[in-house]
Protein backbone atom coordinates (compact mmCIF):
# COMPACT_ATOMS: atom_id res chain seq x y z
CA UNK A 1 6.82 -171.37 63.66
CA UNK A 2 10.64 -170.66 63.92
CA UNK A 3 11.04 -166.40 64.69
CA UNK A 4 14.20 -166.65 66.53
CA UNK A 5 18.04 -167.18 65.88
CA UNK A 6 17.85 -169.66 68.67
CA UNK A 7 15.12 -171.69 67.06
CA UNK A 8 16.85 -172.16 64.11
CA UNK A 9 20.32 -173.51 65.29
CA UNK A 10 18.02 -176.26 67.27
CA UNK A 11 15.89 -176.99 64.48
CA UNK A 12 16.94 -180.17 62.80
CA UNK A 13 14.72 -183.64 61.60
CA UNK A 14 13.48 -186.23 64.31
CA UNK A 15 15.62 -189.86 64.54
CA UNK A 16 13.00 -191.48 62.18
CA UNK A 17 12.68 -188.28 59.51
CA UNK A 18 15.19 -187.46 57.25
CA UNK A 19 13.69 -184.04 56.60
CA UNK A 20 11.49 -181.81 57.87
CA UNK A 21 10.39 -178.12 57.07
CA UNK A 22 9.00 -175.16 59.29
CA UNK A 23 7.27 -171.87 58.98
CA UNK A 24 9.46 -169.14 59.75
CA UNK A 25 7.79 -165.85 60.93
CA UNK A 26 8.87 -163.00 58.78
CA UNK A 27 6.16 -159.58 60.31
CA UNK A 28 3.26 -161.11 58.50
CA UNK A 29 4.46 -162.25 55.15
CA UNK A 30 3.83 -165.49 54.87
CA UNK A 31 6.12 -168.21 52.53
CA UNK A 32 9.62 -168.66 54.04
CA UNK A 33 10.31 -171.52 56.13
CA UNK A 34 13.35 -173.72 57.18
CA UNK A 35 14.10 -176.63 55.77
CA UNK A 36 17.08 -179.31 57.54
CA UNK A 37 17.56 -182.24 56.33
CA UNK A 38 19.55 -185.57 58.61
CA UNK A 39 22.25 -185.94 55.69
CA UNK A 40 23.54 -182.56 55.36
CA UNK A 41 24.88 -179.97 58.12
CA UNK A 42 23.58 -176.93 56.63
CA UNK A 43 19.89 -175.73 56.11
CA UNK A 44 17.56 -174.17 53.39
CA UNK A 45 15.89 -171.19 53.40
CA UNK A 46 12.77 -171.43 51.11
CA UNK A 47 10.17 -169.43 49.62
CA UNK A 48 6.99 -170.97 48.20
CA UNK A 49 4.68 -168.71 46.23
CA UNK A 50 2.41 -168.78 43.59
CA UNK A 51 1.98 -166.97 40.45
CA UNK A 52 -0.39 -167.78 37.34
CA UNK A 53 -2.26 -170.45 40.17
CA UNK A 54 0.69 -172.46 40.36
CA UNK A 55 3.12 -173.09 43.34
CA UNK A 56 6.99 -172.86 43.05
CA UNK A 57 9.40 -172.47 45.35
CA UNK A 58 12.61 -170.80 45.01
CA UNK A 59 15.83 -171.74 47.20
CA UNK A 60 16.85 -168.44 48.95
CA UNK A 61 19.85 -169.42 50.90
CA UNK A 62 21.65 -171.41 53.35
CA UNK A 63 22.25 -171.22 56.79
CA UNK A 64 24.58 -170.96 58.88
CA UNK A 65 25.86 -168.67 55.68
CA UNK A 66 22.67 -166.83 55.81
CA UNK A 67 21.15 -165.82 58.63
CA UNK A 68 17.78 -165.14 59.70
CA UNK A 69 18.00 -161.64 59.18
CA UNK A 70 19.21 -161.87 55.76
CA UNK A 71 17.08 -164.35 54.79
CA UNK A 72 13.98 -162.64 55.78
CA UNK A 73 15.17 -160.14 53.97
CA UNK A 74 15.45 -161.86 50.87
CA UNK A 75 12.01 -162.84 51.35
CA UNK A 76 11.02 -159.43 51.44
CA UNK A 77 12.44 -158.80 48.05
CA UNK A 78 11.52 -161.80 46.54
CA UNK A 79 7.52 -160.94 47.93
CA UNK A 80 7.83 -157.75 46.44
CA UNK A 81 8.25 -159.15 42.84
CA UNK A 82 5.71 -161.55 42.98
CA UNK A 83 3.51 -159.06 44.05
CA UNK A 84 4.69 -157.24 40.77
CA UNK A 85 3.68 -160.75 39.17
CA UNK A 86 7.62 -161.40 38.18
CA UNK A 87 8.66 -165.29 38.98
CA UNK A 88 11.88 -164.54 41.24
CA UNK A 89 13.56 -167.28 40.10
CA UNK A 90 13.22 -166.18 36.36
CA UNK A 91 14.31 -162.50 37.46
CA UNK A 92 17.32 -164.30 39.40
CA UNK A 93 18.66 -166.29 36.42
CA UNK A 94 18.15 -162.97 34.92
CA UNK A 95 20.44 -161.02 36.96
CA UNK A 96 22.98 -164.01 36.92
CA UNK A 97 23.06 -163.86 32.50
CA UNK A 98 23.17 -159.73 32.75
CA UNK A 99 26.41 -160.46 35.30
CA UNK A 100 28.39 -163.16 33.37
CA UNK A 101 27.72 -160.76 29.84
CA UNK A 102 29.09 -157.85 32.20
CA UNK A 103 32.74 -156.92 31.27
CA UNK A 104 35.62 -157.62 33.74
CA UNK A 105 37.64 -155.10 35.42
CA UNK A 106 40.15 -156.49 33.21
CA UNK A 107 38.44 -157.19 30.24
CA UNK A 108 37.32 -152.82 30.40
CA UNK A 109 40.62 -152.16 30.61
CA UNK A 110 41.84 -153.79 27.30
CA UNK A 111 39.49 -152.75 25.08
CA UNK A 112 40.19 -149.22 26.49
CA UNK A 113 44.18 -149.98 25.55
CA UNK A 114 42.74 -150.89 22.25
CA UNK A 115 40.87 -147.94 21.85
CA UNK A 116 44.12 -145.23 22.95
CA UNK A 117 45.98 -147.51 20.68
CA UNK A 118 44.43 -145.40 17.54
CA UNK A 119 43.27 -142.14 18.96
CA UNK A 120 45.31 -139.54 18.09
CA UNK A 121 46.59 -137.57 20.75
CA UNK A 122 47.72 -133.80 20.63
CA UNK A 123 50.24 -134.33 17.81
CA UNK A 124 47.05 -135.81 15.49
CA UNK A 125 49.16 -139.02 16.10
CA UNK A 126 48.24 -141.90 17.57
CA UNK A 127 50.37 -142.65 20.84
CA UNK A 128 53.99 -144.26 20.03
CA UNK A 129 54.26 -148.29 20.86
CA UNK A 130 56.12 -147.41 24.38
CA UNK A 131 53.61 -144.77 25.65
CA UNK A 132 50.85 -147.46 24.79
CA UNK A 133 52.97 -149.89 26.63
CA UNK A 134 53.79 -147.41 29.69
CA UNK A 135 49.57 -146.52 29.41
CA UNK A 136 49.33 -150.37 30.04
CA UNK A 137 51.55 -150.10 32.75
CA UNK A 138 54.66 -151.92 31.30
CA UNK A 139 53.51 -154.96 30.43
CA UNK A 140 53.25 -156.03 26.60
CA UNK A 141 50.63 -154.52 24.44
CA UNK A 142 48.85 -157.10 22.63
């Protein structure tokens, strides 16, 4: 079982194996482990799990970009809904449709122009075409 930094920059497949997988110790929750592979540089955090008696695993991150804080971590969180009987990779595609629907910075910002572009201000008229423009900070109003 792999439970230290240490362990894990050293862990890496045999001459004759071209991958190879290892438990990795996370304060008694079991189903992370390390995966490294002969072809690549970087390695796999995994979590295997079952729900509805059938095993999955789910890809939690890679190291060196994750370390083996983090990525215990993420097992933590990815226990805690399967112990709420939620698949963590459904809730993770999920999260990733609610971001891309989420409106940009940018995108907020126009439809607010839009929206100042017809309410009427103290004069019960709406804002002139250069106050819009000056709103929008000098660039042109489409």
């Amino acid at each position: 079982m792999i439970s230290t930094e240490k362990q894990v920059i050293a862990f890496k497949p045999c001459e004759n194996k071209t991958k190879v997988r290892e438990g990795v110790t996370n304060r008694g929750v079991g189903g992370l482990a390390l995966e490294a592979r002969s072809d690549r540089d970087a390695k796999r955090w995994l979590y295997r799990y079952r729900i509805n008696g059938k095993q999955h695993e789910l890809q939690l991150g890679s190291y060196p970009a994750m370390k083996l804080r983090e990525a215990r971590q993420a097992h933590r969180e990815a226990v805690k809904l399967v112990e709420l009987g939620l698949d963590p990779r459904k809730q993770r595609a999920y999260e990733k449709a609610n971001n891309l629907a989420a409106w940009t910075m940018q995108e907020a910002f126009d439809r607010w122009v839009e929206h100042y572009q017809q309410t009427p201000g103290r004069n019960k008229q709406p804002p002139t075409p250069k106050t819009v423009t000056q709103q929008h900070g000098g660039g042109v109003v489409t």
